[in-house]
N, C-alpha and C. Protein backbone atom coordinates (compact mmCIF):
# COMPACT_ATOMS: atom_id res chain seq x y z
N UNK A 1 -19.50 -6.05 3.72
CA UNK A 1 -18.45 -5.49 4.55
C UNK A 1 -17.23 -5.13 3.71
N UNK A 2 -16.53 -4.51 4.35
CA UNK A 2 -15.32 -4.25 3.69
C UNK A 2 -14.39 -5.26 3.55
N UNK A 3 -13.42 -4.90 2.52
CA UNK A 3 -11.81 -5.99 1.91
C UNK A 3 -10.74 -5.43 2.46
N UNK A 4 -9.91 -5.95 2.70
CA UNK A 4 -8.42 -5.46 2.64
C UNK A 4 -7.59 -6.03 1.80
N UNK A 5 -6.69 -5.04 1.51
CA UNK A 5 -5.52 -5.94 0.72
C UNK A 5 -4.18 -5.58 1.24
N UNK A 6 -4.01 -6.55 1.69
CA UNK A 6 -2.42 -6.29 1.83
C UNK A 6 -1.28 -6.73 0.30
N UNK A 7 -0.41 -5.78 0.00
CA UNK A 7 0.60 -5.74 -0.42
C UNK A 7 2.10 -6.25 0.56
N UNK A 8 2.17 -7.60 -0.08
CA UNK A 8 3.38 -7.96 0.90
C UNK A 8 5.04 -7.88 0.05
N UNK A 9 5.75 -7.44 0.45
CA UNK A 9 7.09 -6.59 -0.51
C UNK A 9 8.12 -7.17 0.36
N UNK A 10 8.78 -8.01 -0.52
CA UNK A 10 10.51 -8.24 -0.01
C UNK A 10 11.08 -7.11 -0.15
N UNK A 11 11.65 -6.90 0.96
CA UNK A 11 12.63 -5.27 0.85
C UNK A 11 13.82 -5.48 1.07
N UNK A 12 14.67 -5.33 0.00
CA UNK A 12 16.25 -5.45 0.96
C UNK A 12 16.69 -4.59 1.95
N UNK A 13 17.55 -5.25 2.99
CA UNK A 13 17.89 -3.86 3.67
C UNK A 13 18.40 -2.20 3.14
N UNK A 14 19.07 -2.26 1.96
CA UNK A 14 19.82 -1.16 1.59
C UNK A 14 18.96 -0.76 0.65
N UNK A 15 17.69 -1.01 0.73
CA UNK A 15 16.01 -0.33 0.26
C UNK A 15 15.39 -0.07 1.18
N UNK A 16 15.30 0.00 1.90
CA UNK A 16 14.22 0.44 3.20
C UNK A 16 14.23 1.56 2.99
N UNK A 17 15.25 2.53 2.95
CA UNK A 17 14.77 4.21 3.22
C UNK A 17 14.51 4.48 1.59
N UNK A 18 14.70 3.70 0.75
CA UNK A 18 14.29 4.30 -0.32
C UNK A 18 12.73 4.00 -0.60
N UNK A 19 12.41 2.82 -0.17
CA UNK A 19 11.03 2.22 -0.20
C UNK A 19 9.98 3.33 0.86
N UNK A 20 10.79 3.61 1.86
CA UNK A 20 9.94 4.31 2.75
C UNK A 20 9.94 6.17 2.81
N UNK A 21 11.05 6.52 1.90
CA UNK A 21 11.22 7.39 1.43
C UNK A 21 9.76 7.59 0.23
N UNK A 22 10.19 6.87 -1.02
CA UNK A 22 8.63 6.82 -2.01
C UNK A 22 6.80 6.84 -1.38
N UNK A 23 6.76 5.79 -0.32
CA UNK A 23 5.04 5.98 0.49
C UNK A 23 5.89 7.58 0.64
N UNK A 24 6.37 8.03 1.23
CA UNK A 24 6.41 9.23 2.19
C UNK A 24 5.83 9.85 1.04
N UNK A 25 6.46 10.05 -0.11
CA UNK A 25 6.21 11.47 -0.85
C UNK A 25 4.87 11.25 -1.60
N UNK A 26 4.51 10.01 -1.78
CA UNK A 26 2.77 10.02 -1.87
C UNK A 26 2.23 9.73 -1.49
N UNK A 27 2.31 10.22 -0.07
CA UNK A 27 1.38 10.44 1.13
C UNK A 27 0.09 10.72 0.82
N UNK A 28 -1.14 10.53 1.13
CA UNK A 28 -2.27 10.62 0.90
C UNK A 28 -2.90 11.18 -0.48
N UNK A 29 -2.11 10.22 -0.89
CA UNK A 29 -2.87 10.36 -2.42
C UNK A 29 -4.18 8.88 -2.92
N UNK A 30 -3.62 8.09 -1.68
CA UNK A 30 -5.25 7.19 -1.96
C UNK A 30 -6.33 7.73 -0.62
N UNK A 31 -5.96 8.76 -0.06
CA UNK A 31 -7.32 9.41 0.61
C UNK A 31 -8.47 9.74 0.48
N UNK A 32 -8.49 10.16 -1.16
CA UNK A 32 -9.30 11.36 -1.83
C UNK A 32 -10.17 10.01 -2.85
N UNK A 33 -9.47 8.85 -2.90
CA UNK A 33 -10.31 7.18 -3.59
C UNK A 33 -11.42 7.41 -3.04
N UNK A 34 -12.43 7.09 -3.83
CA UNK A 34 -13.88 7.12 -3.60
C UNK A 34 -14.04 5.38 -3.24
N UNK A 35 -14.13 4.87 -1.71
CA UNK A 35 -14.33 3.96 -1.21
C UNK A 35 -13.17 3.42 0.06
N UNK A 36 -12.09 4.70 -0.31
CA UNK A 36 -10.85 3.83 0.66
C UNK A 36 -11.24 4.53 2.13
N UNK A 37 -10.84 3.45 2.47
CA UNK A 37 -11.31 3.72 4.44
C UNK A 37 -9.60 3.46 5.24
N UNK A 38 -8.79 2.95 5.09
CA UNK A 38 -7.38 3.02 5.40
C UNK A 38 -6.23 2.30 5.24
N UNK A 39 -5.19 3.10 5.31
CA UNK A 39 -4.02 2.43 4.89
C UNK A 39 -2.38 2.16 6.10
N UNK A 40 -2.27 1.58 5.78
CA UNK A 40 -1.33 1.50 7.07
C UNK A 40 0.25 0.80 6.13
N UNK A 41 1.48 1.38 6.27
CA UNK A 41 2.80 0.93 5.87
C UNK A 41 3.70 -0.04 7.48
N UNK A 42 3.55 -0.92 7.17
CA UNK A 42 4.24 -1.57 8.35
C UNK A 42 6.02 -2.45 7.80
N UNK A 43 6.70 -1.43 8.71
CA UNK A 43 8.47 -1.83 8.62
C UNK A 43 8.11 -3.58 9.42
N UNK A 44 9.35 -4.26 9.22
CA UNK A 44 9.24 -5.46 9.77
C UNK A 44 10.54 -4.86 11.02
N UNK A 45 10.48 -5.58 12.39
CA UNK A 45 10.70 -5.24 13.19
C UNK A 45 12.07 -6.85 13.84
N UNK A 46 11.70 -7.51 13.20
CA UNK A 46 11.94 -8.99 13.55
C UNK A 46 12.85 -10.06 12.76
N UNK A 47 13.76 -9.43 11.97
CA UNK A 47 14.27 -10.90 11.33
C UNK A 47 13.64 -10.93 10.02
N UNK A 48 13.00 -10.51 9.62
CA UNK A 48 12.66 -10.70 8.23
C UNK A 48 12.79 -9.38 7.27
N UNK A 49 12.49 -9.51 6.19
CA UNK A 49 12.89 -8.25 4.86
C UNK A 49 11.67 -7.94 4.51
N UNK A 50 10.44 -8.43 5.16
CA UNK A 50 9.18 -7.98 4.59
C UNK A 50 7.89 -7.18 5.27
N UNK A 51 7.63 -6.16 4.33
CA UNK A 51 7.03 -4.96 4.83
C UNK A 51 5.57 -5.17 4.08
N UNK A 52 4.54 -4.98 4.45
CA UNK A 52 3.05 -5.09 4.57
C UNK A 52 2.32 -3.63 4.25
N UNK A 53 1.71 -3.25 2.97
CA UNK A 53 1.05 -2.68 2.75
C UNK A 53 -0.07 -2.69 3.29
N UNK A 54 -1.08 -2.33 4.25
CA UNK A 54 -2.38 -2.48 4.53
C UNK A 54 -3.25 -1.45 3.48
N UNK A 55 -4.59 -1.77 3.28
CA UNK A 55 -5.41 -1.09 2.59
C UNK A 55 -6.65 -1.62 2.92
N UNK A 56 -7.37 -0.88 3.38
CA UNK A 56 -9.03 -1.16 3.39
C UNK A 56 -9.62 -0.68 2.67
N UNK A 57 -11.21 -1.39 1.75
CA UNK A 57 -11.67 -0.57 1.04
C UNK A 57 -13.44 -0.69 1.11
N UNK A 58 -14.18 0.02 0.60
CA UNK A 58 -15.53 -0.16 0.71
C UNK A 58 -15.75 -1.63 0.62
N UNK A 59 -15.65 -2.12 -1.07
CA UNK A 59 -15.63 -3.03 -1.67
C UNK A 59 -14.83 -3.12 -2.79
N UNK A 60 -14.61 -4.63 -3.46
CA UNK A 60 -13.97 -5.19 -4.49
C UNK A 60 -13.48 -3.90 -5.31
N UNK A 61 -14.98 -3.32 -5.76
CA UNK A 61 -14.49 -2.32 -6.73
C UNK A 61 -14.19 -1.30 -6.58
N UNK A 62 -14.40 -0.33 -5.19
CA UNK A 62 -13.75 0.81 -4.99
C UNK A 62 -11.98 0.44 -5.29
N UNK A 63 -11.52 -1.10 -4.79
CA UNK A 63 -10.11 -1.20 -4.65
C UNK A 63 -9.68 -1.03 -6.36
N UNK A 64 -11.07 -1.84 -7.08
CA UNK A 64 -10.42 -2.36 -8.34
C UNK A 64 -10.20 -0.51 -9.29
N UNK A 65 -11.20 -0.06 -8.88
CA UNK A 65 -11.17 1.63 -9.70
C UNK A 65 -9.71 2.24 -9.52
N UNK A 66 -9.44 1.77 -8.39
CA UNK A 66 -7.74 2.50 -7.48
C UNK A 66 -7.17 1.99 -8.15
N UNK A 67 -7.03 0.78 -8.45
CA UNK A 67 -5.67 0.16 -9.01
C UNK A 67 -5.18 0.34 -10.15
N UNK A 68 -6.71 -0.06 -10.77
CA UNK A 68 -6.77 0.32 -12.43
C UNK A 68 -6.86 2.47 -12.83
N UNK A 69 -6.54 2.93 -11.83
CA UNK A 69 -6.39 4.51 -12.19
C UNK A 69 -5.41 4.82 -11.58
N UNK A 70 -5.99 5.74 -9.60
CA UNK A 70 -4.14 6.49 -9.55
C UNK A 70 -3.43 5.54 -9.13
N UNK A 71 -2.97 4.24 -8.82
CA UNK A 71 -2.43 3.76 -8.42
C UNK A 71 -1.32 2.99 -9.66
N UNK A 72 -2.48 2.31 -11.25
CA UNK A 72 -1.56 2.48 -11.96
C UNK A 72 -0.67 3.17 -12.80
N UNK A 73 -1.16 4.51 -12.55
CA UNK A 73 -0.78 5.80 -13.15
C UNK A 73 0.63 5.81 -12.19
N UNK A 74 0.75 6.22 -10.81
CA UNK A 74 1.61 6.50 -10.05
C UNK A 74 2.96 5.24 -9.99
N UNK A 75 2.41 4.04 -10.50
CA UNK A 75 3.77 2.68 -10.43
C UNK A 75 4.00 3.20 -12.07
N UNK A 76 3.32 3.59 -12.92
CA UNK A 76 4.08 3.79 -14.31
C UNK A 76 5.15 4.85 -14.17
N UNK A 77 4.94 5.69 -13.44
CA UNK A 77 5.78 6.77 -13.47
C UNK A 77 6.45 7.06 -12.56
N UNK A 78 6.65 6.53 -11.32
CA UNK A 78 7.68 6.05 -10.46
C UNK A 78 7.78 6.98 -9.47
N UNK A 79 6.83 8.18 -10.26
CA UNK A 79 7.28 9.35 -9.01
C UNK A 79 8.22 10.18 -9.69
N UNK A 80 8.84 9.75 -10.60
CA UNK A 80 9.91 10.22 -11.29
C UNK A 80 9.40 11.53 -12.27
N UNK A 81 10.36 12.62 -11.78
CA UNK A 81 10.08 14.42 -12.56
C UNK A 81 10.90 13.92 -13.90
N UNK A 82 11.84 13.14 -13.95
CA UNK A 82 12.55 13.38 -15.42
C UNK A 82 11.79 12.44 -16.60
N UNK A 83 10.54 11.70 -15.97
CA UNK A 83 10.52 10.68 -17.32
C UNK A 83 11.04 9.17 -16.76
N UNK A 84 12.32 9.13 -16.46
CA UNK A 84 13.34 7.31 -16.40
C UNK A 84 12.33 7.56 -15.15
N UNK A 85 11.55 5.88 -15.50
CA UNK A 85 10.97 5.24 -14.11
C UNK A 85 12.48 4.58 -13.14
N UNK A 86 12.40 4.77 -11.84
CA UNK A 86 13.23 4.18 -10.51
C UNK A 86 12.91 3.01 -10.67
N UNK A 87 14.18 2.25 -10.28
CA UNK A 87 14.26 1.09 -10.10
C UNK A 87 13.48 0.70 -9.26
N UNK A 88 12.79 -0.42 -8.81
CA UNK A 88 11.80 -0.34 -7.66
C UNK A 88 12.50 -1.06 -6.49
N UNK A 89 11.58 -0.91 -4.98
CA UNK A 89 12.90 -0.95 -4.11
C UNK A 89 12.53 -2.45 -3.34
N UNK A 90 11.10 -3.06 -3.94
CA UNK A 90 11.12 -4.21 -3.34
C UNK A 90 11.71 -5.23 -4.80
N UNK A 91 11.97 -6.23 -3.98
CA UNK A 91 12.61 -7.29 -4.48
C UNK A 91 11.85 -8.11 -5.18
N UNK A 92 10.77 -8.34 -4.55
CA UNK A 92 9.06 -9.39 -4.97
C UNK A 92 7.87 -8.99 -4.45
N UNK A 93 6.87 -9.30 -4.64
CA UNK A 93 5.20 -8.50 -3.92
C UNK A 93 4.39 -9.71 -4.46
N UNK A 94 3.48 -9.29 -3.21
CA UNK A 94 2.34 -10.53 -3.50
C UNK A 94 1.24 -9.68 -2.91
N UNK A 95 -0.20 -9.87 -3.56
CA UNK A 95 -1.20 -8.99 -3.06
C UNK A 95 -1.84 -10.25 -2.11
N UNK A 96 -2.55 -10.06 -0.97
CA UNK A 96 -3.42 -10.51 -0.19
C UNK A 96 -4.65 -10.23 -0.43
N UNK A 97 -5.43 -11.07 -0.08
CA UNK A 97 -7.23 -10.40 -0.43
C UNK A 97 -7.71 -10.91 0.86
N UNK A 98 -8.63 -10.08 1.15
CA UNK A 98 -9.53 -10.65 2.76
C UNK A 98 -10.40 -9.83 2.78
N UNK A 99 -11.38 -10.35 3.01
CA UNK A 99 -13.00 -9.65 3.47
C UNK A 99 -12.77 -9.52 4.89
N UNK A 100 -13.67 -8.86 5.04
CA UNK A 100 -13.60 -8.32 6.68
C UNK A 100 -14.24 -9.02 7.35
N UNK A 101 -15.33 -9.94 7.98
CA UNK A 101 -15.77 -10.39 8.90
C UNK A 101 -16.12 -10.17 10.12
N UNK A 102 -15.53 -9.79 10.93
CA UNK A 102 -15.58 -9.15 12.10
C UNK A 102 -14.20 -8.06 12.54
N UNK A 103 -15.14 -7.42 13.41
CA UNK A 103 -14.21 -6.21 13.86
C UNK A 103 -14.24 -5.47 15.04
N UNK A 104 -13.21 -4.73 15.67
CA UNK A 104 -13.78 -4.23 17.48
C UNK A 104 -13.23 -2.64 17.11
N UNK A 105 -13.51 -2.13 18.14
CA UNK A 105 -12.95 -0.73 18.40
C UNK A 105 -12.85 -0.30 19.62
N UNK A 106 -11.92 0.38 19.82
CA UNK A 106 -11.61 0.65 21.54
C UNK A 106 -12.72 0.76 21.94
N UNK A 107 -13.53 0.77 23.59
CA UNK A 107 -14.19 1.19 23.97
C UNK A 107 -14.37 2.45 24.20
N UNK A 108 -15.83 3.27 23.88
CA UNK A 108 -15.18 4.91 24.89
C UNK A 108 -15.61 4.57 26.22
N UNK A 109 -15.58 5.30 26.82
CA UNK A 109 -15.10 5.40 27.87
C UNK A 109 -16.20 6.32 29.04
């Protein structure tokens, strides 16, 4: 079955639009990953500073090919046209790992 990983990111408040500004502009660039099935950016809504990367993937290694290619290509270079990598806008990150186990889907109808 499939993994997920969540990316969990302390965000300060006076980073949020910059943090959510950066997903924006590389928007579906892990689409085209040979194994990724989806991704989801979740704001915290509640009292806390921390925002949740979701990522699903075939398996282990479709994630591990992503990380170790566009994904570390795209944190080396920040996004940045001049060269100087951006400061980054979370504070701390911790990756999650989880196999999938079970799963539902709306009913049709």
């Amino acid at each position: 079955m499939s993994v997920v990983k969540i990316n969990v990111l302390t965000v300060p408040a006076e980073q949020r639009e910059t943090l959510e500004k950066r997903f924006s502009a590389r928007a579906h660039t892990v689409e085209s990953s040979d194994g990724f099935e989806w991704f989801e950016l979740l704001r915290p809504v509640e009292g806390t500073d921390t925002y949740l990367v979701y990522t699903r993937w075939r398996d282990e290694e479709a994630f591990q090919a992503w990380a170790e290619g566009p994904m570390k290509a795209a944190h080396q270079h920040g996004g940045a046209q001049s060269g100087e990598r951006p400061k980054p806008a979370a504070s701390a990150s911790t990756l999650w790992s989880f196999e999938v186990v079970q799963q539902a889907a709306p009913k049709s109808e």
